[in-house]
N, C-alpha and C. Protein backbone atom coordinates (compact mmCIF):
# COMPACT_ATOMS: atom_id res chain seq x y z
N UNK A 1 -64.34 119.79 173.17
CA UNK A 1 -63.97 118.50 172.66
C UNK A 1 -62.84 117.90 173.49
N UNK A 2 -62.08 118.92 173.78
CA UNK A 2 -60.57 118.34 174.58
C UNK A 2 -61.42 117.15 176.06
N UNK A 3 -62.14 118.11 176.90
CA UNK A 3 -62.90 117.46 177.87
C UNK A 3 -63.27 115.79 177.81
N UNK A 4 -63.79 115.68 176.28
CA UNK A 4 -64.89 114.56 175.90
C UNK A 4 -63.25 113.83 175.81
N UNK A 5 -62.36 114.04 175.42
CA UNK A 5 -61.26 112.86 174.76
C UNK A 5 -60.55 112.83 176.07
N UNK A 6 -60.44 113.72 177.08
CA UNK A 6 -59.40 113.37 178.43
C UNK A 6 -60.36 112.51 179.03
N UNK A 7 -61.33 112.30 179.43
CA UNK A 7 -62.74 111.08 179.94
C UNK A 7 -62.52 110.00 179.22
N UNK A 8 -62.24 110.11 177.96
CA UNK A 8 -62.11 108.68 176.95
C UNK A 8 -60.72 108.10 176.98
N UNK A 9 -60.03 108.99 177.26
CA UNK A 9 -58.91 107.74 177.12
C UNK A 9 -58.42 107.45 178.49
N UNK A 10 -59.63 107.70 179.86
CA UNK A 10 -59.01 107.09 181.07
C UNK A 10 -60.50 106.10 181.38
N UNK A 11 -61.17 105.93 180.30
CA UNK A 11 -62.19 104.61 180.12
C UNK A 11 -62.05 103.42 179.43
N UNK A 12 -62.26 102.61 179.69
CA UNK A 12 -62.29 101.01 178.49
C UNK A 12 -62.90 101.42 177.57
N UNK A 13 -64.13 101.80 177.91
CA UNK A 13 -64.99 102.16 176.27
C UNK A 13 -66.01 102.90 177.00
N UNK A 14 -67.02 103.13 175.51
CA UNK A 14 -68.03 104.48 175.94
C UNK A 14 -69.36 103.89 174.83
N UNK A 15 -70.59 104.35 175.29
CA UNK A 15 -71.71 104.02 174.60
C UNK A 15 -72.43 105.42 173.96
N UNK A 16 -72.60 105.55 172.65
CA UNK A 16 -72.65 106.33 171.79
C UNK A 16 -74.44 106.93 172.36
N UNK A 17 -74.95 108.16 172.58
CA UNK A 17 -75.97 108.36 172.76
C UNK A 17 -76.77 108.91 171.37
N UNK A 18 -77.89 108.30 171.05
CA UNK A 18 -78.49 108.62 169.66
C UNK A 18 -79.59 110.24 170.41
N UNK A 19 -79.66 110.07 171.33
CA UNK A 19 -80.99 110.94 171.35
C UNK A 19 -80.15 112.24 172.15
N UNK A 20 -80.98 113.58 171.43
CA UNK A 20 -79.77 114.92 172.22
C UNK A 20 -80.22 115.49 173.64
N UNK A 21 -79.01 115.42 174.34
CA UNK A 21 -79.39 116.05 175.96
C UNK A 21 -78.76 117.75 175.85
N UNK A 22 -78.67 117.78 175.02
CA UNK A 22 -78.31 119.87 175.02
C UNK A 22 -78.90 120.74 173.65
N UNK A 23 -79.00 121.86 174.14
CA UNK A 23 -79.35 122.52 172.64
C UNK A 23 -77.94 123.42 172.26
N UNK A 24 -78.20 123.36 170.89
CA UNK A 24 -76.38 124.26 170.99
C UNK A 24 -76.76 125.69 169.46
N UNK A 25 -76.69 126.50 170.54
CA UNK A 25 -76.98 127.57 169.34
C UNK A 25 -75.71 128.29 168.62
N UNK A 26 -76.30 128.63 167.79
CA UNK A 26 -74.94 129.29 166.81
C UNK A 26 -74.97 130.61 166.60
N UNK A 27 -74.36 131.77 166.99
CA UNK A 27 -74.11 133.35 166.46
C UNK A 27 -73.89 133.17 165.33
N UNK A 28 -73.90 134.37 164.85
CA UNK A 28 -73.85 134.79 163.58
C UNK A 28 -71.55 135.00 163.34
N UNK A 29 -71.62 135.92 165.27
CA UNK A 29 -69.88 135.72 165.51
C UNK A 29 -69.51 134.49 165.82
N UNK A 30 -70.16 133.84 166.04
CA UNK A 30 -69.43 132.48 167.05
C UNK A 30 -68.17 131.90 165.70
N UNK A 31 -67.35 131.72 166.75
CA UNK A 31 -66.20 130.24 166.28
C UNK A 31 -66.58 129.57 165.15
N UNK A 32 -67.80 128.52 165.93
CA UNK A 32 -68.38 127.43 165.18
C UNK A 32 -68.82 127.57 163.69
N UNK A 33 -69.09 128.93 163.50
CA UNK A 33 -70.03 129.67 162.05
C UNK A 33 -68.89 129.35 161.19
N UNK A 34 -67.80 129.53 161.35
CA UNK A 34 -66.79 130.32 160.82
C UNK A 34 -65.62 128.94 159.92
N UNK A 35 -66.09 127.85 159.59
CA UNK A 35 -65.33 126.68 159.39
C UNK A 35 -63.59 127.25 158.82
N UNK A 36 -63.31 127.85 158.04
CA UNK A 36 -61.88 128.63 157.99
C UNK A 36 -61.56 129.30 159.02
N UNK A 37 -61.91 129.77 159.78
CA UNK A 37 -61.14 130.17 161.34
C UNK A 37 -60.95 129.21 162.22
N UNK A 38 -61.84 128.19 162.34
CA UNK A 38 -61.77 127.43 163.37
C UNK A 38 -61.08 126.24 162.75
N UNK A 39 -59.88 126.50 161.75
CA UNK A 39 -58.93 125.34 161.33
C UNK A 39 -57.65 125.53 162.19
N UNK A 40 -57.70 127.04 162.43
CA UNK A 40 -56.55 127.05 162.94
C UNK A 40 -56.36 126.68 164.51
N UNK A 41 -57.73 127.01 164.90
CA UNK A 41 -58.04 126.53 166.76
C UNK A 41 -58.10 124.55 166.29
N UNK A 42 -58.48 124.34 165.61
CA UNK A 42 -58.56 122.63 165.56
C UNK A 42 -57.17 122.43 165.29
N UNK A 43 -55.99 123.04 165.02
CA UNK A 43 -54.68 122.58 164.49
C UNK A 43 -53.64 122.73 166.06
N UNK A 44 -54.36 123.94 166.25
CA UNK A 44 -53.18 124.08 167.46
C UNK A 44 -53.62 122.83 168.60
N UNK A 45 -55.52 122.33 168.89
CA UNK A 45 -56.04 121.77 169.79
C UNK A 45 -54.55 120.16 169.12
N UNK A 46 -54.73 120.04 168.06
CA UNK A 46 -53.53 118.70 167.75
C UNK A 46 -52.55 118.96 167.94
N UNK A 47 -51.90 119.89 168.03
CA UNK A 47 -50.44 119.83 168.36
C UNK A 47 -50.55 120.22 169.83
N UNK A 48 -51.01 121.24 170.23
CA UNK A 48 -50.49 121.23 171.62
C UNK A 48 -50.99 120.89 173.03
N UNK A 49 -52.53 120.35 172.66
CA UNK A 49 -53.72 119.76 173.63
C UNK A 49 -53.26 118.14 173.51
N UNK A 50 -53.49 117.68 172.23
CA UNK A 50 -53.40 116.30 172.28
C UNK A 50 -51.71 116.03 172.00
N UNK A 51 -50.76 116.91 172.05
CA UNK A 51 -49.51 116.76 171.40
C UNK A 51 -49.27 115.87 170.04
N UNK A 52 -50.14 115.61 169.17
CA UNK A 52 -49.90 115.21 168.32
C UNK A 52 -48.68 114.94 167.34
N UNK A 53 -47.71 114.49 166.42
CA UNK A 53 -46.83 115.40 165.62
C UNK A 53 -47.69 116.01 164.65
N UNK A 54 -47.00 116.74 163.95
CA UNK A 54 -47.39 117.43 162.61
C UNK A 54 -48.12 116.49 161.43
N UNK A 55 -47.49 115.32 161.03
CA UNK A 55 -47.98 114.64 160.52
C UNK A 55 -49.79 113.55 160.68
N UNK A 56 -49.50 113.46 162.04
CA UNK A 56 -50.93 113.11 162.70
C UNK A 56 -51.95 114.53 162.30
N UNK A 57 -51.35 115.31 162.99
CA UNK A 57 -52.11 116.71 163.12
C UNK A 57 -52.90 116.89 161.93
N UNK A 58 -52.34 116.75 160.43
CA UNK A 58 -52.43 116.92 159.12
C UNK A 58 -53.71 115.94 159.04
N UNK A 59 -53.01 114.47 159.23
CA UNK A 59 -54.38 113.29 159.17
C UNK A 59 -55.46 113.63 160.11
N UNK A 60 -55.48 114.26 160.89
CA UNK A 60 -56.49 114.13 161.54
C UNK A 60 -57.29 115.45 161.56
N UNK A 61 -56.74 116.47 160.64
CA UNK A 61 -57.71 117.48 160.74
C UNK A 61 -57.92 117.25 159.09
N UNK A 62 -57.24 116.81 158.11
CA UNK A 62 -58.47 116.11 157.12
C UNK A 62 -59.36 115.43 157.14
N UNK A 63 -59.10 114.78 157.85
CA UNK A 63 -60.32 113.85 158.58
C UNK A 63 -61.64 114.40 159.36
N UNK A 64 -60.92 115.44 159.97
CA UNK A 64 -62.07 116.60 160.82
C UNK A 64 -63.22 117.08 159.79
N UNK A 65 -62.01 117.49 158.66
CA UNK A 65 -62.53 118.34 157.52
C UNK A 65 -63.68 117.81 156.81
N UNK A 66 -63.57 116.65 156.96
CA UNK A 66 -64.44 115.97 155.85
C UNK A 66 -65.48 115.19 156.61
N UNK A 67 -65.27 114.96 157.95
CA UNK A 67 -66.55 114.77 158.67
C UNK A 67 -67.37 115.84 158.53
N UNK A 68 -67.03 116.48 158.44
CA UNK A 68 -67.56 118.53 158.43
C UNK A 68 -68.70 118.53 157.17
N UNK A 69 -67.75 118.18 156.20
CA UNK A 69 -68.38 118.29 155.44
C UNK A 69 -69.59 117.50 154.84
N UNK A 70 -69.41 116.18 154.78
CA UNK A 70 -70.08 114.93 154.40
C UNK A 70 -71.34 115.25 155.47
């Protein structure tokens, strides 16, 4: 994800693709399976990838959270 947002914020804008160019599989170990482990890799990616403060960090991984979920 870090990749996709350092490309975006040295663009004007970006066009959303509806149709998928990758397949993305999931372990049973992987990261991705694991939505309570991977709060804490999405918390540190806000504070110390995007330097976020704490307070952003908070809004924006509720926000994560609930894209997740919905």
């Amino acid at each position: 994800m870090g990749l996709w947002l350092k490309y975006l914020k040295l663009c004007k804008f970006a066009y959303g693709i509806k149709k998928p160019h990758a397949i993305y599989r999931m372990r049973l170990d992987s990261l991705s399976r694991n939505k309570l482990n991977l709060i804490k890799y999405q918390w540190y990616f806000y504070r110390n990838v995007e330097g976020l403060n704490p307070f952003k960090s908070i809004y924006f991984l509720i926000f994560w959270m609930y894209l997740g979920y919905v």
